[in-house]
Protein backbone atom coordinates (compact mmCIF):
# COMPACT_ATOMS: atom_id res chain seq x y z
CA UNK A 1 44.36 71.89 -148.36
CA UNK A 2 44.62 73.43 -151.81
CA UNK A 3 46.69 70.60 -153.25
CA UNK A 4 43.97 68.19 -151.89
CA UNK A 5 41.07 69.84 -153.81
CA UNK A 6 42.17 69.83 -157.04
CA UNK A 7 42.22 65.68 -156.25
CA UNK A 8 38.94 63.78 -157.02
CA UNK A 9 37.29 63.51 -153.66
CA UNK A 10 34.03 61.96 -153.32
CA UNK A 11 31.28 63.83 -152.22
CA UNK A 12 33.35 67.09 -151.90
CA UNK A 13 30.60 68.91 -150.01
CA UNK A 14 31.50 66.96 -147.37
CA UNK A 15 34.57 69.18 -146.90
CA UNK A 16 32.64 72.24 -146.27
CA UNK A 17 31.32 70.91 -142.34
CA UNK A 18 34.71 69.44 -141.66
CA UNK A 19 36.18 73.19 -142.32
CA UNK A 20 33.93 75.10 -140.49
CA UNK A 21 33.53 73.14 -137.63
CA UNK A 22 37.19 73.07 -137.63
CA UNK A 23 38.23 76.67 -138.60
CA UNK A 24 41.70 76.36 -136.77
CA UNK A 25 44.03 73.44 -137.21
CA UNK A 26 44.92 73.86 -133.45
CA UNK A 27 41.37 72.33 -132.36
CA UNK A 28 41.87 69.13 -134.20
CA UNK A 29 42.62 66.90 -131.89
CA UNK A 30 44.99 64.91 -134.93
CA UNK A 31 45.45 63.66 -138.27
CA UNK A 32 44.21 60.18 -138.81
CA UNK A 33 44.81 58.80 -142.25
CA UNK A 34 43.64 55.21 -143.15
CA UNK A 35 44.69 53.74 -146.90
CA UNK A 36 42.20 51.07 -147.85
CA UNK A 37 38.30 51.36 -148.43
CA UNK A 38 36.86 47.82 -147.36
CA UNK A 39 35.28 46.32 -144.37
CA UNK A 40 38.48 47.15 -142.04
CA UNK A 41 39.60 50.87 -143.32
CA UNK A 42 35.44 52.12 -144.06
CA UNK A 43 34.88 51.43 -140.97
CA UNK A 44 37.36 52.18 -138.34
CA UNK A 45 37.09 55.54 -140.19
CA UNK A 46 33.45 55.91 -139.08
CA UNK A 47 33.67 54.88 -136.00
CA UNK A 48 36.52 57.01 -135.32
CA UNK A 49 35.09 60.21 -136.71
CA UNK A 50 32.05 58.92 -134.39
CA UNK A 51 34.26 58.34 -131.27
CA UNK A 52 36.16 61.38 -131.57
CA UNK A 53 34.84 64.30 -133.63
CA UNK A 54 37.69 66.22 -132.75
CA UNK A 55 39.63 64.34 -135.53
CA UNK A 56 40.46 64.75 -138.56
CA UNK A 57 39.93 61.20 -140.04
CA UNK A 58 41.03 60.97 -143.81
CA UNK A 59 40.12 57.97 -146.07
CA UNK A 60 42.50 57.55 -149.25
CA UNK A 61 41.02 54.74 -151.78
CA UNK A 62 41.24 54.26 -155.43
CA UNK A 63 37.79 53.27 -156.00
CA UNK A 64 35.14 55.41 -156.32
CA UNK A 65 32.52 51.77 -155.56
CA UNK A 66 33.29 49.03 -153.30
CA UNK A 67 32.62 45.43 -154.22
CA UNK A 68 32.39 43.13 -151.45
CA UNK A 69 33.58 39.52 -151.44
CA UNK A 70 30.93 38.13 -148.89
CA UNK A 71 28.00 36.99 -150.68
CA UNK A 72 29.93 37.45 -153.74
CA UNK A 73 29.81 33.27 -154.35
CA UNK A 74 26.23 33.38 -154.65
CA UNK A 75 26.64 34.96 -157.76
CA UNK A 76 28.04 32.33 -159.15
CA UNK A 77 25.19 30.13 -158.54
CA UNK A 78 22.83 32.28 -160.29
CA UNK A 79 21.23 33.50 -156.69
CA UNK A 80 22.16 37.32 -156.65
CA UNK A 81 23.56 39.80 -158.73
CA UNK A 82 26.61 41.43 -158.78
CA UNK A 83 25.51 45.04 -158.47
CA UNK A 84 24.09 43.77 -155.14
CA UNK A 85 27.20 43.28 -153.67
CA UNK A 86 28.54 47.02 -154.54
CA UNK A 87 28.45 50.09 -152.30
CA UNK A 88 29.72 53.48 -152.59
CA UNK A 89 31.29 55.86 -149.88
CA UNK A 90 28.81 58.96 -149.95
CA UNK A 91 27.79 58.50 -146.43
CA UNK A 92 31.16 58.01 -144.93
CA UNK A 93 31.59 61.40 -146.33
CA UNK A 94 28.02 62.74 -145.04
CA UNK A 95 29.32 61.88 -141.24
CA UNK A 96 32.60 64.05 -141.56
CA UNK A 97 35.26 61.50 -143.05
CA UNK A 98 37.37 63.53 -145.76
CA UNK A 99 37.37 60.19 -148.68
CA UNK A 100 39.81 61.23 -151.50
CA UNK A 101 39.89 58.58 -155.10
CA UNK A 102 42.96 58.39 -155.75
CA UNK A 103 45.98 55.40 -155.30
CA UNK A 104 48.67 55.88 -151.91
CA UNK A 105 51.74 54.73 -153.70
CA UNK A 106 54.19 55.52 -151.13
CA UNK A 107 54.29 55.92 -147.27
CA UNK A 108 57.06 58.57 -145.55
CA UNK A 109 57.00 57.19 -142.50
CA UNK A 110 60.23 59.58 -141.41
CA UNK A 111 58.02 62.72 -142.12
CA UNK A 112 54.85 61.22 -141.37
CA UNK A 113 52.90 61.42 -144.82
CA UNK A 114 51.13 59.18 -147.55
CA UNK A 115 52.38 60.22 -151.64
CA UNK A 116 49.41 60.31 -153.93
CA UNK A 117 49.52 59.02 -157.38
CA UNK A 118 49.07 62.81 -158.31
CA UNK A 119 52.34 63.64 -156.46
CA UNK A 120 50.39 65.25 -153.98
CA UNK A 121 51.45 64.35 -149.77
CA UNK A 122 48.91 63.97 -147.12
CA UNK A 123 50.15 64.62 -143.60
CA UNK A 124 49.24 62.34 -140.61
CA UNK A 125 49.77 61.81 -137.00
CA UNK A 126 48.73 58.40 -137.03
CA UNK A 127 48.12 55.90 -140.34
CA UNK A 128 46.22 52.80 -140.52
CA UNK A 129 46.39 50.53 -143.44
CA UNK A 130 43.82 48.56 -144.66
CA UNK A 131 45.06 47.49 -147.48
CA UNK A 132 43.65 43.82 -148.47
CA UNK A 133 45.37 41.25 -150.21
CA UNK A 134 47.70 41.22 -152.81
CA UNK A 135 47.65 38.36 -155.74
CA UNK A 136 50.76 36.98 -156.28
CA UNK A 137 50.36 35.51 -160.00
CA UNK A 138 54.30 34.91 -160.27
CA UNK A 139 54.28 32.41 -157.12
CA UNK A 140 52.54 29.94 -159.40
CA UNK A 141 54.15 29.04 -162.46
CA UNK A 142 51.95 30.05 -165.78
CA UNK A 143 49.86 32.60 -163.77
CA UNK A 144 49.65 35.72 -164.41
CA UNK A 145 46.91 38.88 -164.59
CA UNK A 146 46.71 38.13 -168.35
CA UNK A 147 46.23 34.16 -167.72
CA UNK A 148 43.70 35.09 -165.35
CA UNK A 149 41.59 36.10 -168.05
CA UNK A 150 41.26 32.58 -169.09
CA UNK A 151 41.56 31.20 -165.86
CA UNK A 152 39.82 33.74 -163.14
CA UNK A 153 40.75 34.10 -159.53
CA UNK A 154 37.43 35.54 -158.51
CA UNK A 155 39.27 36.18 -155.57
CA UNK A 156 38.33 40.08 -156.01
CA UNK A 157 35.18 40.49 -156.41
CA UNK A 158 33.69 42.28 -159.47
CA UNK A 159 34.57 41.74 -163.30
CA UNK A 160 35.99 38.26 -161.96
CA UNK A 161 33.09 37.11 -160.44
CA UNK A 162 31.17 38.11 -163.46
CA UNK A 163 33.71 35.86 -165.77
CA UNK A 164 33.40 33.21 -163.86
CA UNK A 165 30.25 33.11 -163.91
CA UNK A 166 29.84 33.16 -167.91
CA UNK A 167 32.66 30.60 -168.37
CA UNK A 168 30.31 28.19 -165.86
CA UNK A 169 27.17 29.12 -167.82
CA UNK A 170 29.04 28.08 -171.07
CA UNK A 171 30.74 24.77 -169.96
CA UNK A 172 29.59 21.84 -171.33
CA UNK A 173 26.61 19.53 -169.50
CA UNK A 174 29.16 17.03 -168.79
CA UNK A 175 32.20 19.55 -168.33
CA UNK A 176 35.12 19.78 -165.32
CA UNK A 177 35.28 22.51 -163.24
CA UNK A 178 38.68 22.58 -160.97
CA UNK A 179 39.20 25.16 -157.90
CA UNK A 180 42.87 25.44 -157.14
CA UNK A 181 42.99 26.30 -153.25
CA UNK A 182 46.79 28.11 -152.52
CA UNK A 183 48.85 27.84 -149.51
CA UNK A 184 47.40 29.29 -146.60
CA UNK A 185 46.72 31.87 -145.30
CA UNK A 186 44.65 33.40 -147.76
CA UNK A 187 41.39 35.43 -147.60
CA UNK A 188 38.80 33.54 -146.49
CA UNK A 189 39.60 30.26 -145.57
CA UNK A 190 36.36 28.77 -146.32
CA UNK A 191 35.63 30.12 -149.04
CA UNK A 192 36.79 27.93 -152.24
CA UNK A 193 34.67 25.26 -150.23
CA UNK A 194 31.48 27.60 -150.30
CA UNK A 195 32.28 28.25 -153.64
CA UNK A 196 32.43 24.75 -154.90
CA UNK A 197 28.99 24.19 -152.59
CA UNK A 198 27.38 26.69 -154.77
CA UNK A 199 28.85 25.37 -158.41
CA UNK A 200 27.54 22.09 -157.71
CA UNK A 201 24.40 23.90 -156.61
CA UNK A 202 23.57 25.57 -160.02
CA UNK A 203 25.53 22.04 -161.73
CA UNK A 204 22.50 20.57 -160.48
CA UNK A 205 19.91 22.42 -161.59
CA UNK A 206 21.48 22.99 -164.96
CA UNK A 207 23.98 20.77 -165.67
CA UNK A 208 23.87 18.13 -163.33
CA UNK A 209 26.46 15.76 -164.91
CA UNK A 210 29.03 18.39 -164.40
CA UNK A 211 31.84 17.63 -161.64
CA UNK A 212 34.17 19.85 -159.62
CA UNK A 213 37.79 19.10 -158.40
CA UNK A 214 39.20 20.53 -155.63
CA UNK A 215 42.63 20.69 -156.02
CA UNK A 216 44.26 22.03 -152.58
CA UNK A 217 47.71 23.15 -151.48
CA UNK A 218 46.66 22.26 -148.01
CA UNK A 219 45.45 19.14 -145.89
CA UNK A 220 42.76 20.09 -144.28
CA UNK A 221 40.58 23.12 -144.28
CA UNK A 222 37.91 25.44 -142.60
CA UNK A 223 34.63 23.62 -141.41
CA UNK A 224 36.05 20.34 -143.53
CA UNK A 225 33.84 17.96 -141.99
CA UNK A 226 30.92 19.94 -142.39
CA UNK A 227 31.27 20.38 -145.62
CA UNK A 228 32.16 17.39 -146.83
CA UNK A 229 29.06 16.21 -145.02
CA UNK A 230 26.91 18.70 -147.03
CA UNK A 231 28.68 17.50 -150.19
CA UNK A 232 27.34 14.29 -149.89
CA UNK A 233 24.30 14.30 -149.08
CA UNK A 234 23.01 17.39 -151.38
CA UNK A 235 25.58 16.54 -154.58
CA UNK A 236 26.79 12.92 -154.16
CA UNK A 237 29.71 12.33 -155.86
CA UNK A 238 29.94 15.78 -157.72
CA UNK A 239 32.85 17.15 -155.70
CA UNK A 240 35.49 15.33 -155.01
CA UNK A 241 38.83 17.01 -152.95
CA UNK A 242 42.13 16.44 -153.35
CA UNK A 243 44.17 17.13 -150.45
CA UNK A 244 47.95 18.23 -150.89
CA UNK A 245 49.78 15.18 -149.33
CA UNK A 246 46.99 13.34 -151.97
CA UNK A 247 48.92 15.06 -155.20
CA UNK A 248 46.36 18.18 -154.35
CA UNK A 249 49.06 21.15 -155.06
CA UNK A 250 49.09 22.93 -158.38
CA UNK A 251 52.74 23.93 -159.28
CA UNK A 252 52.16 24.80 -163.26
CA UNK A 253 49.03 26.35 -165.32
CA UNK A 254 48.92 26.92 -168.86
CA UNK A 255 45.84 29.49 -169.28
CA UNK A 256 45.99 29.23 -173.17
CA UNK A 257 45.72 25.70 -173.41
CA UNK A 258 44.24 25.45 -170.40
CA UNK A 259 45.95 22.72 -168.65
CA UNK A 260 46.77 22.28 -164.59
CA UNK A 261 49.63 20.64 -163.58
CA UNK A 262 49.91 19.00 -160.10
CA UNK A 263 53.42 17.30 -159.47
CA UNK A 264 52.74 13.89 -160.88
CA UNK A 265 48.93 14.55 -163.05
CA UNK A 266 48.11 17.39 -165.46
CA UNK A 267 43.98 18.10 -166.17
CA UNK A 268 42.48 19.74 -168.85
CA UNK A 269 39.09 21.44 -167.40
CA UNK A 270 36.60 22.85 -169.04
CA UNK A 271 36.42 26.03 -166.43
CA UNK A 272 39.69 26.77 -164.33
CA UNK A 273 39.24 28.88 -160.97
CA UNK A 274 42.54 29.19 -160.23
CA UNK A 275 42.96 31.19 -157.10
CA UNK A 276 46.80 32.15 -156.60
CA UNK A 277 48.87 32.64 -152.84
CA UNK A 278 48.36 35.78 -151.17
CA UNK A 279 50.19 38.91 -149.70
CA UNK A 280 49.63 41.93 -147.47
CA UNK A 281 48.51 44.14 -150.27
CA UNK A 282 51.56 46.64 -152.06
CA UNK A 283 51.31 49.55 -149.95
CA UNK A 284 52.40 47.75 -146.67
CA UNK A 285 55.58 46.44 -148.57
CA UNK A 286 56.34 50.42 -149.21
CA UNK A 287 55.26 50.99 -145.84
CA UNK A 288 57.99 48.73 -144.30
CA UNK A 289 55.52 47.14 -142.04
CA UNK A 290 56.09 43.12 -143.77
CA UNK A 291 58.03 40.66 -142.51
CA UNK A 292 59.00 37.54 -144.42
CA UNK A 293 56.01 36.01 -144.44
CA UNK A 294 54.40 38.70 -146.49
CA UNK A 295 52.47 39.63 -143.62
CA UNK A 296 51.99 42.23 -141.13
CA UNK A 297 52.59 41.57 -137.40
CA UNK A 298 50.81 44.08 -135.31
CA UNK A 299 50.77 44.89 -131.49
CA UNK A 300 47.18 43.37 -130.90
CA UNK A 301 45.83 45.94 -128.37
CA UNK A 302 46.43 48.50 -130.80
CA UNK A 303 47.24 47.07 -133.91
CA UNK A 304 50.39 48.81 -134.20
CA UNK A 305 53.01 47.85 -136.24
CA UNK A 306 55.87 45.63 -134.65
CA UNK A 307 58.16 47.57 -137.23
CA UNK A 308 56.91 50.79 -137.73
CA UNK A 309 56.04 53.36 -134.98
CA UNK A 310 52.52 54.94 -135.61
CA UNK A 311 51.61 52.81 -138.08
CA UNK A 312 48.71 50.32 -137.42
CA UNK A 313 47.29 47.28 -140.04
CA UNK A 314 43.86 45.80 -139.30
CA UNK A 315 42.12 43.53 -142.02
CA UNK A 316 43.20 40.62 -143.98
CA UNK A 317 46.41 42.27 -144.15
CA UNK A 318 47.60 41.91 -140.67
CA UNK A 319 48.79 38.99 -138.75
CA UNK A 320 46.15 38.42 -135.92
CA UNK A 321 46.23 34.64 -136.07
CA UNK A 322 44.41 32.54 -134.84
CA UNK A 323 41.96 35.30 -136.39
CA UNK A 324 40.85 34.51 -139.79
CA UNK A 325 41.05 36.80 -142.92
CA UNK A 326 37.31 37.53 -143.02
CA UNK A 327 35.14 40.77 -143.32
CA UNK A 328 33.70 39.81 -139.84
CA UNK A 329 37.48 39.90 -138.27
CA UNK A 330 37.75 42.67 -140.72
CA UNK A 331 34.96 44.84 -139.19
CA UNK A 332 35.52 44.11 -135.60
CA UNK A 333 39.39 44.92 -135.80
CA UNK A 334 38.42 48.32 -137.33
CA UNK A 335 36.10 48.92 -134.13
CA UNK A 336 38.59 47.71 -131.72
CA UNK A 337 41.75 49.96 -133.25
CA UNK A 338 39.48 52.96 -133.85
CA UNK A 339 39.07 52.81 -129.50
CA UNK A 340 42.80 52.47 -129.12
CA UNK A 341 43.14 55.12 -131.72
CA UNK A 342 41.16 57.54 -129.45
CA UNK A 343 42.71 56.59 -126.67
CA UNK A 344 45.84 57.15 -127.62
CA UNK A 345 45.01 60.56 -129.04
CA UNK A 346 43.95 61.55 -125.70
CA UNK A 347 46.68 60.61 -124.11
CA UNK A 348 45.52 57.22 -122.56
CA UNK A 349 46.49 53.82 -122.82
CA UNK A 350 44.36 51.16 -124.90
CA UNK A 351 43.62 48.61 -122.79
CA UNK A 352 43.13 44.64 -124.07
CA UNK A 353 39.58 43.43 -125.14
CA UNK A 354 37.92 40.42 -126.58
CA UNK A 355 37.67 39.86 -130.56
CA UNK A 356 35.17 37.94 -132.04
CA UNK A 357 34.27 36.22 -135.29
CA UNK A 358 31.41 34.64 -136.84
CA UNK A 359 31.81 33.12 -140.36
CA UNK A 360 28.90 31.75 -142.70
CA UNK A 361 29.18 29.54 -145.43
CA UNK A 362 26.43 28.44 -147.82
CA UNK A 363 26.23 24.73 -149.03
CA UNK A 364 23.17 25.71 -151.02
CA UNK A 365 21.11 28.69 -151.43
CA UNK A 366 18.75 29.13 -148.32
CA UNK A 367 21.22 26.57 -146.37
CA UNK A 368 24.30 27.35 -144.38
CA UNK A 369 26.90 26.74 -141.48
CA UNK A 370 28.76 28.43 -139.45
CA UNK A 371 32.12 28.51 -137.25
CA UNK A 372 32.44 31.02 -134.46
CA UNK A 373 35.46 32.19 -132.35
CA UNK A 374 36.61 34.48 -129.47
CA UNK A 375 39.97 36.17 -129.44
CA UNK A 376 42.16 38.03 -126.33
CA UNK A 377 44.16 40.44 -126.98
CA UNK A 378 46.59 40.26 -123.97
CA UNK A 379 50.60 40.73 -123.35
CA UNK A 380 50.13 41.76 -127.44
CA UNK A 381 49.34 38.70 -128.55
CA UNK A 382 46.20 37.10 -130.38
CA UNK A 383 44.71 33.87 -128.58
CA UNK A 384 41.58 32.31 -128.64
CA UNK A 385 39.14 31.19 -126.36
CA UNK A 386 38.53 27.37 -126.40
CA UNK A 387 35.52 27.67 -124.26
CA UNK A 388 33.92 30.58 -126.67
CA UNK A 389 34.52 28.34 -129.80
CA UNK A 390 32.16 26.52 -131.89
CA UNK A 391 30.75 25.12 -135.33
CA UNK A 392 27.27 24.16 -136.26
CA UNK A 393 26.28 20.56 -135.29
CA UNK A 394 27.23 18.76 -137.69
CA UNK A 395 23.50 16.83 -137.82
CA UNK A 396 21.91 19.70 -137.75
CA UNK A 397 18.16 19.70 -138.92
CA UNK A 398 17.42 21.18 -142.52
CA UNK A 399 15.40 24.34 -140.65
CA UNK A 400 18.60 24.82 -138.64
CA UNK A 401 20.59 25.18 -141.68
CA UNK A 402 17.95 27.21 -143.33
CA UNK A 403 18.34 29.89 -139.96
CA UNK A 404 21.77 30.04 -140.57
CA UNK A 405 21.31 31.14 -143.74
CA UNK A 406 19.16 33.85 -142.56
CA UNK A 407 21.68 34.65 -140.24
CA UNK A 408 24.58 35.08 -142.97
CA UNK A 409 22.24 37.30 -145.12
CA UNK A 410 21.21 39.33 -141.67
CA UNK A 411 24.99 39.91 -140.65
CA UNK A 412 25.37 41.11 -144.43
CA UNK A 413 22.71 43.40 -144.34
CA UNK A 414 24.49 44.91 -141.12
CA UNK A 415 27.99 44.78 -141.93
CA UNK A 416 26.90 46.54 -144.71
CA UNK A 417 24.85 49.11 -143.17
CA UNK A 418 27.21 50.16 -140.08
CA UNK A 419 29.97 50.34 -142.42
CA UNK A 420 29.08 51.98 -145.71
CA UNK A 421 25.80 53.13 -144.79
């Protein structure tokens, strides 16, 4: 406990409760560690510490603020700011979950502990990671975190978002904006669309001779006809997509010159989003709980590893297909492993559930669609429910589309609420 101190840990005060209520190590019922701060690690460690008391839950994340990704493309269109979309982890702390700033670099799985940055170890009986995506610049040839700076992801929300922003606010009236859409799967699989919906959305109020290329590594994509529906009939021919069997894959940037290479064109935009393929993030390669793909593939009652004994992965960093990557799967995977969690601290077997996920996308400010889906969990496997499937109509009325937009902001304000407070 000494060692941990001397670490950074947000709202330290919080320690004081968790020791006295706790004077002897022999009442805690165990030692739950989760690495990874966002939708899937903040809150399976609340719900957790609200399930069971009796544990000691331990959050370990680098950042002292959270920026979230959902909303985050709104920004770009002018319609929200970024500090709206960051959140800090003081009440996590408040309800009894022991949050320490600093970076897990390694996991012992042999002896059962997380290494610190600081050298220090931090003991558990069972470890969840939560660890995002990872970038991989040096799958695309060009990229890197430097050439991002001249070409941004935004794929992380935060100083990205804010670039991209400034580089769209600077292009000319008449400029070319081109999205570069990786392999999937990727975080958020609608999301370049939303984002291009809400380019061509400030285009037209400010520079509405502007056009946007989608230039895609895959052939067809999230909510595609909906979309493509919205595109026309709010921004004509602004948009246009470029599908990968249609020449749609980038292979080659060059950030400094600021050229895109497809296999048989090269473009020269004015604003680049180039959004590179995706991992499990770092610590889950040190963890040993990848496979080829990059992945993780989990045990879907409990999210346990496949490769690792009492190590589970929820979030985008898990393999839970036909799940998405979204904050929605995100949350309700934390709340689903945080009940097998107990359960298996007690002594009891998790049992299999129903998952569910809801995901909003905004064609313009005020106006939005959805898809929804329902997932077992049976025999350890991910399926989904055909019957509990479904996507808004696709001639839906413009109130319709304006509910759904309340909707989107209304899940927001909740996600946010249950999970950061």
């Amino acid at each position: 406990m000494t060692s941990i101190r001397r670490r950074q840990v947000i709202a330290g005060l919080a320690m004081a409760p968790f020791i006295s209520r706790y004077p002897l190590a022999s009442k805690i019922l165990g030692r739950l560690v989760i690495i990874g701060g966002g939708f899937a690690g903040a809150t399976l460690a609340r719900f957790a510490k609200a399930l069971e008391p009796r544990l000691g839950v331990t959050l370990i994340e680098a950042r002292s603020r959270y920026t979230a990704c959902p909303m985050s493309n709104l920004v770009l269109a002018g319609e929200r700011e970024l500090n709206q979309q960051t959140f800090d982890y003081k009440a996590l702390a408040e309800a009894g979950v022991q949050v320490i700033q600093d970076y897990a670099v390694d996991v012992d799985g042999a002896q059962q502990r997380v290494i610190l940055q600081g050298g220090e170890r931090v003991e558990y009986d069972r470890l969840v990671l939560a660890p995002g995506v990872q970038l991989n610049f040096d799958q695309l040839s060009g990229y890197s975190r430097q050439g991002a700076q001249d070409m941004p992801h935004a794929w992380q929300a935060g100083a990205q978002t804010t670039l991209l922003r400034r580089q769209l606010q600077a292009m000319p009236d008449d400029g070319l904006a081109i999205i570069s859409v990786p392999p999937a799967p990727y975080r958020c699989p609608p999301g370049p669309y939303e984002r291009a919906s809400l380019m061509a959305s400030y285009f037209k109020q400010a520079k509405p001779k502007a056009r946007i290329l989608i230039l895609d590594s895959n052939d067809r994509f999230s909510k595609q006809a909906l979309f493509q529906q919205g595109w026309q009939d709010l921004y004509g021919d602004t948009i246009r997509w470029q599908s990968a069997s249609n020449d749609g894959r980038v292979n080659r940037v060059e950030p400094a010159s600021m050229r895109v290479h497809t296999d048989f064109d090269t473009y020269q935009p004015d604003v680049a989003n180039i959004i590179p393929p995706q991992q499990a993030g770092d610590i889950a390669h040190r963890a040993g709980v990848t496979d080829s793909s990059g992945w993780c593939p989990v045990e879907s009652v409990s999210f346990e590893s496949n490769r690792q004994p009492n190590i589970h992965v929820i979030g985008d960093a898990a393999i839970a297909a036909p799940m998405p990557k979204s904050a929605f799967a995100a949350n309700a995977q934390a709340k689903v492993c945080a009940i097998a969690l107990v359960r298996l601290f007690r002594g009891i077997r998790p049992e299999p559930t129903v998952l569910a996920n809801t995901c909003y996308s905004y064609l313009k400010p005020g106006h939005a669609i959805s898809i929804a889906g329902a997932y077992r969990t049976d025999n350890g496997e991910f399926s989904a429910i055909a019957a509990a499937s479904g996507a808004s109509p696709i001639d839906a009325t413009q109130a319709l589309r304006q509910q759904e937009a309340a909707h989107a902001a209304d899940w927001f304000s909740a996600i946010i609420q249950e999970t950061f407070g």
